[in-house]
Protein backbone atom coordinates (compact mmCIF):
# COMPACT_ATOMS: atom_id res chain seq x y z
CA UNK A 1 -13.37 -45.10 66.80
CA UNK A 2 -11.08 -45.62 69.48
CA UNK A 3 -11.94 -44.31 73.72
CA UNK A 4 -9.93 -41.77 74.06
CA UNK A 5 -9.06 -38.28 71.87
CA UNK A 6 -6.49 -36.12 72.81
CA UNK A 7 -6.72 -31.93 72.06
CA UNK A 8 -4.24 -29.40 72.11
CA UNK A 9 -4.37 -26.17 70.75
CA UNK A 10 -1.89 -23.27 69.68
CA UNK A 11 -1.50 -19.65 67.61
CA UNK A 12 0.65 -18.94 64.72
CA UNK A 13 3.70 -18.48 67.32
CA UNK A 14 3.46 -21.38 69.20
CA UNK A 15 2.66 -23.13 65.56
CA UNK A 16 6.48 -21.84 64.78
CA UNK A 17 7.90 -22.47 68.16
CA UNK A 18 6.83 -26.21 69.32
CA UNK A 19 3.60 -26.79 67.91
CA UNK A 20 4.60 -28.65 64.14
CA UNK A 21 7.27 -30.52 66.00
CA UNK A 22 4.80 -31.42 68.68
CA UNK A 23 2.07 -32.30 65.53
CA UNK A 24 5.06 -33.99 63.87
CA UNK A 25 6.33 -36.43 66.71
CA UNK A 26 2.90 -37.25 67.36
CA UNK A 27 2.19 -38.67 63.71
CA UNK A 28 5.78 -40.64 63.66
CA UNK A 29 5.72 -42.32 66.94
CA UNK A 30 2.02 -42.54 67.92
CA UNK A 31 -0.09 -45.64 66.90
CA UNK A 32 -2.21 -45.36 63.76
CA UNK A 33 -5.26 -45.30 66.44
CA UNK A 34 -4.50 -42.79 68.51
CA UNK A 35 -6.70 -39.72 67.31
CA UNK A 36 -5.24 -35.85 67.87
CA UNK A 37 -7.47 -32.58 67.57
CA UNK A 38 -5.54 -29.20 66.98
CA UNK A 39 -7.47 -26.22 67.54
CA UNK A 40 -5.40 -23.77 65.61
CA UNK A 41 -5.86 -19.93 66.16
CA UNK A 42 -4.78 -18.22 63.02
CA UNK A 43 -2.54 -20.43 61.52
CA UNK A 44 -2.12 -23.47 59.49
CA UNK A 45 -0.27 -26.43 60.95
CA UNK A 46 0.93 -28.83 58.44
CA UNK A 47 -1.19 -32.55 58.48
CA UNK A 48 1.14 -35.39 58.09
CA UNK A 49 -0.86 -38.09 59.47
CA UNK A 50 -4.63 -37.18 58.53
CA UNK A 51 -5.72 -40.53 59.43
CA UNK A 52 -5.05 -39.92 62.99
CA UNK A 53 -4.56 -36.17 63.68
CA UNK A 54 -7.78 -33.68 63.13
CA UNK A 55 -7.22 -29.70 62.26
CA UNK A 56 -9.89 -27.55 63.58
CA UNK A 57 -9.79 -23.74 62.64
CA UNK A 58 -10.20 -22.47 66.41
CA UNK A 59 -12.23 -19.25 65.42
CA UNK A 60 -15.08 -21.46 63.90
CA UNK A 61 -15.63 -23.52 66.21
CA UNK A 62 -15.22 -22.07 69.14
CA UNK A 63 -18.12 -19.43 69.63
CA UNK A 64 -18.07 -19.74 73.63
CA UNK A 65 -14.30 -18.96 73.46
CA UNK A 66 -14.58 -15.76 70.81
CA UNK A 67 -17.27 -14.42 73.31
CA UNK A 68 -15.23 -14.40 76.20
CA UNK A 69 -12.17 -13.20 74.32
CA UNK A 70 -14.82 -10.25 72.99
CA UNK A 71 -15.90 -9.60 76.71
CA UNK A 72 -12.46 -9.57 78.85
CA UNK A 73 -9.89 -9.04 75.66
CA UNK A 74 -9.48 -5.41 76.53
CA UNK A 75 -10.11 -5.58 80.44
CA UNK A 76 -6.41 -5.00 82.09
CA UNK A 77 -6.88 -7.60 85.02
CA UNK A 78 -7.78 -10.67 82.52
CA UNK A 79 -4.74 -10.02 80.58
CA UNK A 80 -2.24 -10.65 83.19
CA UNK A 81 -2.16 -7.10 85.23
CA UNK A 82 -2.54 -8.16 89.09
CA UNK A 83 -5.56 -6.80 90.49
CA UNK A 84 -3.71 -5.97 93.94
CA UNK A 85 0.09 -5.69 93.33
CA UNK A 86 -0.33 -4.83 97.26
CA UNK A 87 -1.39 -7.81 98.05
CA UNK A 88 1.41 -10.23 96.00
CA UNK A 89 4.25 -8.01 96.36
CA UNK A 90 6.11 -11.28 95.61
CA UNK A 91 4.91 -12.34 92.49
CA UNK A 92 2.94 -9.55 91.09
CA UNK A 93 4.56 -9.16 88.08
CA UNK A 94 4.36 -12.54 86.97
CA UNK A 95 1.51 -12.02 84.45
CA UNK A 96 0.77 -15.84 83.96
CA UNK A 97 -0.96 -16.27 87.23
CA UNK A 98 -4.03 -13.62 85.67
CA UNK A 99 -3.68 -14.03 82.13
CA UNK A 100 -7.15 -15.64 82.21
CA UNK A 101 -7.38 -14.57 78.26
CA UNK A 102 -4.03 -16.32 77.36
CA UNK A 103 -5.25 -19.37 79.14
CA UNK A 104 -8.94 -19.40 77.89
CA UNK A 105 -7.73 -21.04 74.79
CA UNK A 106 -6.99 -24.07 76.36
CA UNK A 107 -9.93 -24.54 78.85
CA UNK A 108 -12.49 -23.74 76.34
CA UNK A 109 -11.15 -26.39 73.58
CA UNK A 110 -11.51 -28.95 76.34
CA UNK A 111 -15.18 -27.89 76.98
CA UNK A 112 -15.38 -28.08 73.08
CA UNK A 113 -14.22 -31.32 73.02
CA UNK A 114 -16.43 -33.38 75.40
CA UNK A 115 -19.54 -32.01 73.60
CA UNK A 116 -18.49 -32.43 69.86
CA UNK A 117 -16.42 -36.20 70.26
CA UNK A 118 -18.10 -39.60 71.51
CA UNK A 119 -14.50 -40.60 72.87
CA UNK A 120 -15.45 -41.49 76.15
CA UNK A 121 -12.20 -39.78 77.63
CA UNK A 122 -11.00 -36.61 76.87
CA UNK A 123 -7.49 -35.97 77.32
CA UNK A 124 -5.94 -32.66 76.91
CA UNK A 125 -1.91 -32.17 76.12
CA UNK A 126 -0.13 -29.06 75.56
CA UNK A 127 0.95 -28.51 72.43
CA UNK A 128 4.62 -27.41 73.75
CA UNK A 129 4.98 -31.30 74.59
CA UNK A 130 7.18 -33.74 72.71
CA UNK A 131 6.46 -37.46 71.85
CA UNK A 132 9.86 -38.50 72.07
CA UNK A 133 9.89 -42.79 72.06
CA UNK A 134 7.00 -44.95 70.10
CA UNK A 135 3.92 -44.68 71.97
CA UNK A 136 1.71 -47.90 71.65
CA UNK A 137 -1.84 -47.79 72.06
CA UNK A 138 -2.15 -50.24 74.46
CA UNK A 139 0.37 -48.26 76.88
CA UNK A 140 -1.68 -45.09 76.15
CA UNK A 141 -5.13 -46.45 77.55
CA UNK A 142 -3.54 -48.02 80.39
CA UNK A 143 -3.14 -44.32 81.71
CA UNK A 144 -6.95 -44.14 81.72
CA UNK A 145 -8.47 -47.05 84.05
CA UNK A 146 -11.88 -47.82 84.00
CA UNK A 147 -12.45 -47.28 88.18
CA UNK A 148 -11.73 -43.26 88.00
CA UNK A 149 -12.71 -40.33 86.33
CA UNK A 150 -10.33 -37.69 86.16
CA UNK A 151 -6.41 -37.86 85.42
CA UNK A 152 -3.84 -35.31 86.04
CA UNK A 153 -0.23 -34.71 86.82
CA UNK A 154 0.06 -33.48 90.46
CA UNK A 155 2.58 -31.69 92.59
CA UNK A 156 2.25 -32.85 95.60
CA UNK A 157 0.49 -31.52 99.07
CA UNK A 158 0.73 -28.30 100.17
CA UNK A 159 -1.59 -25.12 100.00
CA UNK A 160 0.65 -23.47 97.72
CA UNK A 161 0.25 -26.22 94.94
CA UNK A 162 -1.49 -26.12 91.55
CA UNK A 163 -1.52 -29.77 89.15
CA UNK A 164 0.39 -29.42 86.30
CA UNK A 165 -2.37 -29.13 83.55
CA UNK A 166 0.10 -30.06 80.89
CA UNK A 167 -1.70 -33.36 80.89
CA UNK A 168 -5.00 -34.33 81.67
CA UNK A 169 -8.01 -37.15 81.40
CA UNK A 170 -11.81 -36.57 81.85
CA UNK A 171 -14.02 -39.48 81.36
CA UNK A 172 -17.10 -37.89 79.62
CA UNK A 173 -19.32 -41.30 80.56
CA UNK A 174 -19.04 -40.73 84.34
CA UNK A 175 -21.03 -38.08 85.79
CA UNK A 176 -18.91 -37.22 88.41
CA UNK A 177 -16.21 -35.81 85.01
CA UNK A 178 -19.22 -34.39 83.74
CA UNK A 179 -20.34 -31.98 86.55
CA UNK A 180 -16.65 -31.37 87.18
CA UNK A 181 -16.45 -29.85 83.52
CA UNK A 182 -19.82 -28.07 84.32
CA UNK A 183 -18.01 -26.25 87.96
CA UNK A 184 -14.70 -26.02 85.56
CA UNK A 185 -16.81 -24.00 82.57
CA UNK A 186 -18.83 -22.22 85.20
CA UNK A 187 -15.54 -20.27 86.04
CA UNK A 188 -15.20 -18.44 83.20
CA UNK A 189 -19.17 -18.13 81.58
CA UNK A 190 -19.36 -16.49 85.01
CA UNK A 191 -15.81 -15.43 85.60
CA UNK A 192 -17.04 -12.30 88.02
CA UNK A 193 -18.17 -15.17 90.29
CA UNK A 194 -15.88 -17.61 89.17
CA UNK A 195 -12.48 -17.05 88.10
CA UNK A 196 -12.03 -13.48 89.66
CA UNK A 197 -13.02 -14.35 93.20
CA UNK A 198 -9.79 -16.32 92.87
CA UNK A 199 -6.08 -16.18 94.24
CA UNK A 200 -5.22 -16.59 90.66
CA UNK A 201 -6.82 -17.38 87.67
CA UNK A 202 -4.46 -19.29 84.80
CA UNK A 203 -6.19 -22.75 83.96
CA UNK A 204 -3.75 -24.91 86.26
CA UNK A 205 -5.05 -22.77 89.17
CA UNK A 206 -8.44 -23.20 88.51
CA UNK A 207 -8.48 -26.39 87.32
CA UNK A 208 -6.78 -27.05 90.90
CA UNK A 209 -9.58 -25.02 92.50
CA UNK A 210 -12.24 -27.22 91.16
CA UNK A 211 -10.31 -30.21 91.97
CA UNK A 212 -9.57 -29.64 95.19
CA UNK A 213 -13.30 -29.35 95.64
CA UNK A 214 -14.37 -32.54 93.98
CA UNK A 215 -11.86 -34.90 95.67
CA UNK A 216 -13.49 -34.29 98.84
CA UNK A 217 -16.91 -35.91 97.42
CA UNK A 218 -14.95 -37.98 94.53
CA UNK A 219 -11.40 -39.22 95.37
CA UNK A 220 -11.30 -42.09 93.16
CA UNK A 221 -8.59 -40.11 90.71
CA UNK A 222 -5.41 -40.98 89.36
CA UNK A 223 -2.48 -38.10 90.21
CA UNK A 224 0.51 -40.09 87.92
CA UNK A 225 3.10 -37.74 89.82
CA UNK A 226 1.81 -39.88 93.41
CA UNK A 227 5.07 -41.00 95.21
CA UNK A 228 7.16 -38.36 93.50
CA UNK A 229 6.68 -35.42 95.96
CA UNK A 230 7.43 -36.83 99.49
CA UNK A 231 8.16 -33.28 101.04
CA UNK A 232 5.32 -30.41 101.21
CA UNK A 233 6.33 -28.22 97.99
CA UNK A 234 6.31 -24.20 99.35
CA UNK A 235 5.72 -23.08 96.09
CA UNK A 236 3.35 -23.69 93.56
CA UNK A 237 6.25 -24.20 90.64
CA UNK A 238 6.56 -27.78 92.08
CA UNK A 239 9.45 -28.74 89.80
CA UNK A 240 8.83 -30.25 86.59
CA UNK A 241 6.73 -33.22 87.23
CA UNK A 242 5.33 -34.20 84.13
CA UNK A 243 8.33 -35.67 82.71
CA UNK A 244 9.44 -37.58 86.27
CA UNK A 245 5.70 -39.62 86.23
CA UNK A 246 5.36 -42.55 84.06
CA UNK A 247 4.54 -39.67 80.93
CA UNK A 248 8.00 -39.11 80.78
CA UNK A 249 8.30 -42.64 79.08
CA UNK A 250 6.98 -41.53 76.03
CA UNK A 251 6.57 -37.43 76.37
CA UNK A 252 8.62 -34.23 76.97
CA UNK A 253 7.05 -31.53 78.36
CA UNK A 254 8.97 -28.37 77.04
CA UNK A 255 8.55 -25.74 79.54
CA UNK A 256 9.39 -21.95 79.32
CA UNK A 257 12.54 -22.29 78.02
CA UNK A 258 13.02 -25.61 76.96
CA UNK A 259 10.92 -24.76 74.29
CA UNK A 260 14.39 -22.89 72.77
CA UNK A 261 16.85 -25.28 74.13
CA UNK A 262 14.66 -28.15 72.28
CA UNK A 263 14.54 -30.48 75.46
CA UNK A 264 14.30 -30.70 79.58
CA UNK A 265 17.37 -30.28 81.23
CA UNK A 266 19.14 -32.95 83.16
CA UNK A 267 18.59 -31.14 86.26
CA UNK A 268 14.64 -31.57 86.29
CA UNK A 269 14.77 -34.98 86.41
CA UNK A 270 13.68 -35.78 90.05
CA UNK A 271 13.75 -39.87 89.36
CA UNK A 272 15.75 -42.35 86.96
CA UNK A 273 14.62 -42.90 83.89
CA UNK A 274 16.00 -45.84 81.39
CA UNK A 275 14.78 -44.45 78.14
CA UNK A 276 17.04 -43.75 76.28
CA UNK A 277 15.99 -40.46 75.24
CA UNK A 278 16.76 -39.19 78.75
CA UNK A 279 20.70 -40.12 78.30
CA UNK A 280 22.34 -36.98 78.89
């Protein structure tokens, strides 16, 4: 039993489209230690590395989830329709920002996995991510110090901004992580007073809501994307920061569509990088 597990989760498209080669690079260039949980949604990854990497059939064990896919599956405004098209005359039509049911599959394996695993941190990765160079296990934990309780990959200031929630850490012994989870669950068990009083409500957003809240009481976080930003971003895209923060040693982060092209493109790198899987 190692400190830390990792979950991702995808369906039988994203199985097709990133998530084997994500499952795959994990088993070859991971340590033997370094435990994976897939939540798969109707589909069956292949297991190369069973010593290390955990298959969970997402329907069974995810009850909370099938409820609130059962309650807001059919409800036009959780499924990406903008609730005032008035209002975001912008940006309406970008479905993302309220497809709170496309989203729910990642928020609610996280919940999942701080009750079912002992790890004490909890570290969720999406599964259109690439483990591109070994990964050591002694590298890993040093992304999870002992004097904070949450992880994430920033974007900088601005009131615009949403973290990147391609790649977070909750530390399930503190109880600061733990109520966090508790406001971040509350926001969709109660989405009427939760996630739909919102701007928007895909998990980076929320995730950023609850944050935002927290570090006034709890600051003692680690954002890895801090010295990155130094302008105000006016948008909440923010670039592609996962991949220009000390992650980007070992992971690629394979982003709309990247996920075709099979990489991140030159252009998003914001910072040099020596590996030399970032050689252009």
């Amino acid at each position: 039993m190692t400190d830390i597990i990792a979950v991702s989760t995808f369906n039988k498209e994203g199985l097709d489209l990133y998530g084997q080669t994500f499952i795959d690079s994990w088993a070859k260039n991971t340590d033997d230690n370094m435990q994976l949980v897939i939540y798969a949604e109707d589909c069956e990854p292949n297991n190369p590395a069973s010593n290390k990497i955990l298959i969970l059939n997402q329907k069974e064990v995810l009850p909370e989830l099938k409820a609130f896919k059962k309650k807001w599956g059919k409800v036009p405004k959780a499924n990406g329709e903008c609730p005032w098209p008035n209002k975001r005359p912008r940006d309406y039509d970008k479905r993302f920002k309220w497809d709170a049911i496309r989203f729910s599959n990642k928020v609610y394996a996280v919940f999942d996995a701080c009750e079912r695993f002992s790890n004490r941190w909890v570290v969720w990765i999406d599964a259109d991510t690439v483990v591109h160079s070994h990964w050591d296990y002694q590298s890993y934990s040093a992304l999870f110090p002992s004097d904070v309780w949450l992880t994430y990959v920033g974007r900088g200031k601005g009131s615009q901004t949403w973290p990147e929630c391609g790649f977070y850490g909750l530390d399930t012994s503190s109880a600061k992580a733990r109520q966090f989870i508790a406001n971040f669950k509350y926001q969709y068990e109660n989405a009427e007073d939760g996630i739909f009083k919102l701007e928007e409500w895909h998990d980076s957003y929320v995730f950023g809501h609850c944050l935002e809240k927290f570090l006034r009481m709890y600051p003692d976080v680690l954002d890895y994307s801090a010295g990155i930003y130094m302008k105000t971003a006016r948008t909440g895209g923010g670039g592609h920061p996962l991949i220009n923060s000390v992650l980007g040693t070992w992971l690629d982060h394979l982003k709309g569509d990247r996920k075709q092209i099979g990489k991140s493109k030159k252009q998003d790198l914001m910072v040099k990088r020596g590996e030399k899987y970032w050689k252009f």
